[in-house]
N, C-alpha and C. Protein backbone atom coordinates (compact mmCIF):
# COMPACT_ATOMS: atom_id res chain seq x y z
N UNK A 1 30.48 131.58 -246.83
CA UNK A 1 30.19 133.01 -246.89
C UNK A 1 29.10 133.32 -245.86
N UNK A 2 29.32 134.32 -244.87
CA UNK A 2 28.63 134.53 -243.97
C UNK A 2 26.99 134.66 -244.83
N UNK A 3 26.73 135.95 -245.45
CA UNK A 3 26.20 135.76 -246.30
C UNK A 3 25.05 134.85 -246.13
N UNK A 4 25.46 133.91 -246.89
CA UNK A 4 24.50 132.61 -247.32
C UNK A 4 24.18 132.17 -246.43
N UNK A 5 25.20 132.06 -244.97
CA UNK A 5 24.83 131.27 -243.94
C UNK A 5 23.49 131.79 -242.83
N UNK A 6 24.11 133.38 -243.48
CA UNK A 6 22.59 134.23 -242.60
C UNK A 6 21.46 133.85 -243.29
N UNK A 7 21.03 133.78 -244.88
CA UNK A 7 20.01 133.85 -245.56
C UNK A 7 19.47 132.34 -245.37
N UNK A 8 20.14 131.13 -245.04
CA UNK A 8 19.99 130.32 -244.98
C UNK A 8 19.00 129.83 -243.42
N UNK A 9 19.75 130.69 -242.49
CA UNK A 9 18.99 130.94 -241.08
C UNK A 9 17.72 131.55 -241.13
N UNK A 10 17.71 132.91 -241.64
CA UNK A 10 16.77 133.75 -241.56
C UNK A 10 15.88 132.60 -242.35
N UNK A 11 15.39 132.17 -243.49
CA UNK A 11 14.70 131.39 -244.42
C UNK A 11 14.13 130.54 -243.22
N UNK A 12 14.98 129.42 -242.81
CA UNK A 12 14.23 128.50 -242.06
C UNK A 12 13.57 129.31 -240.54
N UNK A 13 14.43 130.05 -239.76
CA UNK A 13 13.69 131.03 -238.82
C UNK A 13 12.65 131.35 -239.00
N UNK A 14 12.46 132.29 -240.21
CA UNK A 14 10.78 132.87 -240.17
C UNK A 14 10.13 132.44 -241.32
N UNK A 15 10.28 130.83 -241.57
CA UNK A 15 9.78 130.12 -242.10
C UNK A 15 8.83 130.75 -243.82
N UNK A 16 10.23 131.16 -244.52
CA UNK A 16 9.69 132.02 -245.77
C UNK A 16 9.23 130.77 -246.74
N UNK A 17 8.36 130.76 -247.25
CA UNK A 17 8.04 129.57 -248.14
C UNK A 17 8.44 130.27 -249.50
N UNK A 18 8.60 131.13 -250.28
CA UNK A 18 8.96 131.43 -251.13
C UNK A 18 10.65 130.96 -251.59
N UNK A 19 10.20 130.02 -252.47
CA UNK A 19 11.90 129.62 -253.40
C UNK A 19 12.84 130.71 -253.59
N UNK A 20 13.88 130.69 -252.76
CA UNK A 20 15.15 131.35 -252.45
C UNK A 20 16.03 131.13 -253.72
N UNK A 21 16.84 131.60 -254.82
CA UNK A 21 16.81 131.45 -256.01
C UNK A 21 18.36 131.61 -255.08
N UNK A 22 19.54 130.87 -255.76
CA UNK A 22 20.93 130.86 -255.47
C UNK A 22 21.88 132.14 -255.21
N UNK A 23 21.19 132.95 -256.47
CA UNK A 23 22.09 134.59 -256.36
C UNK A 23 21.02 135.18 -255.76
N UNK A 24 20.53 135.12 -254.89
CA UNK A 24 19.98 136.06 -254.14
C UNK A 24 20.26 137.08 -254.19
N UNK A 25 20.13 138.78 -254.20
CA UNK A 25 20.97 139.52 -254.08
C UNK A 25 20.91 140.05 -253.13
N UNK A 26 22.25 140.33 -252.49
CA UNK A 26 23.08 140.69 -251.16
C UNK A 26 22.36 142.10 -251.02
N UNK A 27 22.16 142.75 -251.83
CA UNK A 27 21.73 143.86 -251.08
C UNK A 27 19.97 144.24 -251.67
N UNK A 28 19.46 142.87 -251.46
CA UNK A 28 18.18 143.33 -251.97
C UNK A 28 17.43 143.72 -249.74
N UNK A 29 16.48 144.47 -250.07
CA UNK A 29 16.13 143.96 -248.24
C UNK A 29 15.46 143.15 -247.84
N UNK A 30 15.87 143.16 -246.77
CA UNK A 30 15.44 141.97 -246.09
C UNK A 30 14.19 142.11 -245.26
N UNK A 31 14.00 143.15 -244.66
CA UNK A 31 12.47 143.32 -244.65
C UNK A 31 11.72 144.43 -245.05
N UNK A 32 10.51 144.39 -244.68
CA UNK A 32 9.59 145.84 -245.30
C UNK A 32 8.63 145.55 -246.37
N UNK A 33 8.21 146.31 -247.19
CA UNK A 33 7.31 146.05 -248.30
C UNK A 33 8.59 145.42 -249.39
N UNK A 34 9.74 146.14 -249.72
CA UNK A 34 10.59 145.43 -250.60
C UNK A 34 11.13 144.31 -250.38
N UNK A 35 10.88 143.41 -249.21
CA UNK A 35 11.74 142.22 -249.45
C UNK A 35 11.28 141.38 -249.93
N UNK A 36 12.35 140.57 -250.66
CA UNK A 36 12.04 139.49 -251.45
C UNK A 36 11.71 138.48 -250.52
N UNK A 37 11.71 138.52 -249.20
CA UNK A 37 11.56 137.51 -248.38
C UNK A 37 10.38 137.68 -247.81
N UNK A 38 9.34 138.71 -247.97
CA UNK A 38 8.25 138.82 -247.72
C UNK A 38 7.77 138.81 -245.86
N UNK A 39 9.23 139.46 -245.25
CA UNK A 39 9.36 140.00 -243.93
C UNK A 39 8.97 140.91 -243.39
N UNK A 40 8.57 140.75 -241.87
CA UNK A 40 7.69 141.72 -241.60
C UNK A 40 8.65 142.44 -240.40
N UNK A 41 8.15 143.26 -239.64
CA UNK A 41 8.72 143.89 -238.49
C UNK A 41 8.78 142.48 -237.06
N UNK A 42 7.80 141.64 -237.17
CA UNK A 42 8.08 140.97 -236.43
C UNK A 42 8.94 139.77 -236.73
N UNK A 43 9.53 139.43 -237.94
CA UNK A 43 10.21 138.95 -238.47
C UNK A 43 11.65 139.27 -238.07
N UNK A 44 11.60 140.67 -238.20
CA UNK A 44 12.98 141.26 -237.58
C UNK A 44 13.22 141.22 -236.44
N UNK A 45 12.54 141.05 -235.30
CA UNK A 45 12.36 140.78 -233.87
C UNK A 45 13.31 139.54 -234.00
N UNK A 46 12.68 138.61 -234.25
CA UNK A 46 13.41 137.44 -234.36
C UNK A 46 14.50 137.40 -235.21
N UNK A 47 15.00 137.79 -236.02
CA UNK A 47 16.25 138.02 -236.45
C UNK A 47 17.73 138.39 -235.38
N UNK A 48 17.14 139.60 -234.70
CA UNK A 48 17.63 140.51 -234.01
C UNK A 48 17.87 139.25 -232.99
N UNK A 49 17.04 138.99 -232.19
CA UNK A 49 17.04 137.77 -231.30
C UNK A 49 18.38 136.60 -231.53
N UNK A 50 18.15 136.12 -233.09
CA UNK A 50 18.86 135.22 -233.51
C UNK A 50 20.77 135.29 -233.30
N UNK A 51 20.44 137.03 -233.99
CA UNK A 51 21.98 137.26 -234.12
C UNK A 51 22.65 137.16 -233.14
N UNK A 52 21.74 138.04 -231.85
CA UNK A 52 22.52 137.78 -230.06
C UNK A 52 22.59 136.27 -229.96
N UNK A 53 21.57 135.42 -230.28
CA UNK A 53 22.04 134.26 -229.45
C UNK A 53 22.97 133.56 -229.96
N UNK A 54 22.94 133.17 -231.46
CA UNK A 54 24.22 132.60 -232.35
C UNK A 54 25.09 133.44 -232.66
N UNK A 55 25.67 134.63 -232.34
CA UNK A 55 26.35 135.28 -233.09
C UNK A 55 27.45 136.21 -231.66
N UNK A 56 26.14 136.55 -230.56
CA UNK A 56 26.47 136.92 -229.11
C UNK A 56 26.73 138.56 -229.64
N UNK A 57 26.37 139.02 -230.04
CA UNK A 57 25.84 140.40 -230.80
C UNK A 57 24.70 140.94 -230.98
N UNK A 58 24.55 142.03 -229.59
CA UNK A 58 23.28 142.80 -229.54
C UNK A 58 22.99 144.21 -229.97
N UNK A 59 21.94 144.35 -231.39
CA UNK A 59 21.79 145.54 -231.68
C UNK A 59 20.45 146.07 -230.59
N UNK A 60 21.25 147.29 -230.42
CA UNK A 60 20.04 148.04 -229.01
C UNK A 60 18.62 148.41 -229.41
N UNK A 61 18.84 149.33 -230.70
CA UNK A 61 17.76 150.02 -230.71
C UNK A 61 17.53 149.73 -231.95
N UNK A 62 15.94 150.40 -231.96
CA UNK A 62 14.78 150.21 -232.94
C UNK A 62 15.88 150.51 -234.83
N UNK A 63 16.13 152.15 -234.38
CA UNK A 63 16.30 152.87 -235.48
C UNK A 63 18.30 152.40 -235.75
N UNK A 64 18.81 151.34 -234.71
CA UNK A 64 20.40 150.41 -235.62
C UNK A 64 19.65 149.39 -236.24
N UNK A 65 18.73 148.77 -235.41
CA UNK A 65 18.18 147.30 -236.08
C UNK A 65 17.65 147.53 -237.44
N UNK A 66 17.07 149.01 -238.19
CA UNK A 66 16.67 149.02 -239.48
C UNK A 66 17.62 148.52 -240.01
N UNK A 67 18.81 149.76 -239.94
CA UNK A 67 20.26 149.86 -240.69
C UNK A 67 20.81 148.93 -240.34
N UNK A 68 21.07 147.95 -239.92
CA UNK A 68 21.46 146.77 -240.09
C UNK A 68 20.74 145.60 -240.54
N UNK A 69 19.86 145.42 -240.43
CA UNK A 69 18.54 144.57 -241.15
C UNK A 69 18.10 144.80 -242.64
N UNK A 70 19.37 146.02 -243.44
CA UNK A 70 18.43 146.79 -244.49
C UNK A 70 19.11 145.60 -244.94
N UNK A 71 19.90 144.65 -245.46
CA UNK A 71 20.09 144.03 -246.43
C UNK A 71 21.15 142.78 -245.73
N UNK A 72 21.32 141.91 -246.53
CA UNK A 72 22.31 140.40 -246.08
C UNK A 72 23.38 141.20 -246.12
N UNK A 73 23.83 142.10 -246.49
CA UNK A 73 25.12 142.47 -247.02
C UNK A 73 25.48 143.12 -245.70
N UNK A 74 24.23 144.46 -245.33
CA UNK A 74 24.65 145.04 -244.17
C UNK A 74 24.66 143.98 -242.74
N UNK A 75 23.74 143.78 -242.62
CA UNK A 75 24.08 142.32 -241.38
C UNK A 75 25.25 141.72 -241.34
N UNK A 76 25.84 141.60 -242.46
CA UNK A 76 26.79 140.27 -242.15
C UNK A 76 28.10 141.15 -242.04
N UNK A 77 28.32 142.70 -242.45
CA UNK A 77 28.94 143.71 -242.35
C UNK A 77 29.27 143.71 -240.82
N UNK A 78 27.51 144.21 -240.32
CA UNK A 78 27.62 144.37 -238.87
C UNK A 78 28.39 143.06 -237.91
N UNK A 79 28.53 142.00 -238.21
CA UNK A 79 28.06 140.88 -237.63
C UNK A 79 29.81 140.80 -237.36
N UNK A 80 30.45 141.31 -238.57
CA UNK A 80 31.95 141.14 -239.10
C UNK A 80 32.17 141.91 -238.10
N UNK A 81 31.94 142.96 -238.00
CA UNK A 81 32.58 144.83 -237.47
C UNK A 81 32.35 144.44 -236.00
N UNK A 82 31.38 143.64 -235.33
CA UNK A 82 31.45 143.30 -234.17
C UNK A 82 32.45 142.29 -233.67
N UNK A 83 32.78 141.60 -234.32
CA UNK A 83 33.26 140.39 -234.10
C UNK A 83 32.87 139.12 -234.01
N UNK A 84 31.84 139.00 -234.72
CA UNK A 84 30.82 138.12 -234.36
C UNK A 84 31.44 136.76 -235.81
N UNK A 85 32.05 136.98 -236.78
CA UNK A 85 32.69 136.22 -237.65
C UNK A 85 33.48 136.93 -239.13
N UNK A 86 33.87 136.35 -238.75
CA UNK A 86 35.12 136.95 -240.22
C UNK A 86 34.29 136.31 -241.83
């Protein structure tokens, strides 16, 4: 499941030390004051980064990278809708 495979990246990427619990939920966010992952804006930098280089999918701007960053669910949406994996 794409999914897991993003949360699994993002985790070791920006090195979250907080125990990742199995059901994670897909649409909790992923960064901001609400994430359970305790992500910041520069966190998302590198995300954004990640997806172009493993994925070859570049979001342009500030205000797509929210809306796609708001949750595992939407990323892996975007990631699909590009072509980046089924």
């Amino acid at each position: 499941m794409l999914e897991k495979e993003l949360l699994t990246t993002i985790v070791e990427l920006c090195n979250v030390q907080e125990d990742i619990p199995d059901d994670f939920p897909l649409d909790a966010p992923i960064v901001g004051p609400d994430s359970l992952l305790g992500l910041d804006s520069l966190d998302a930098v590198e995300i954004v980064v990640m997806v172009q280089d493993v994925y070859g999918i570049r979001i342009d701007t500030q205000d797509q990278a929210r809306d796609i960053l708001a949750t595992l669910k939407s990323l892996a949406d975007y990631i699909r809708e590009k072509g980046g994996r089924s």
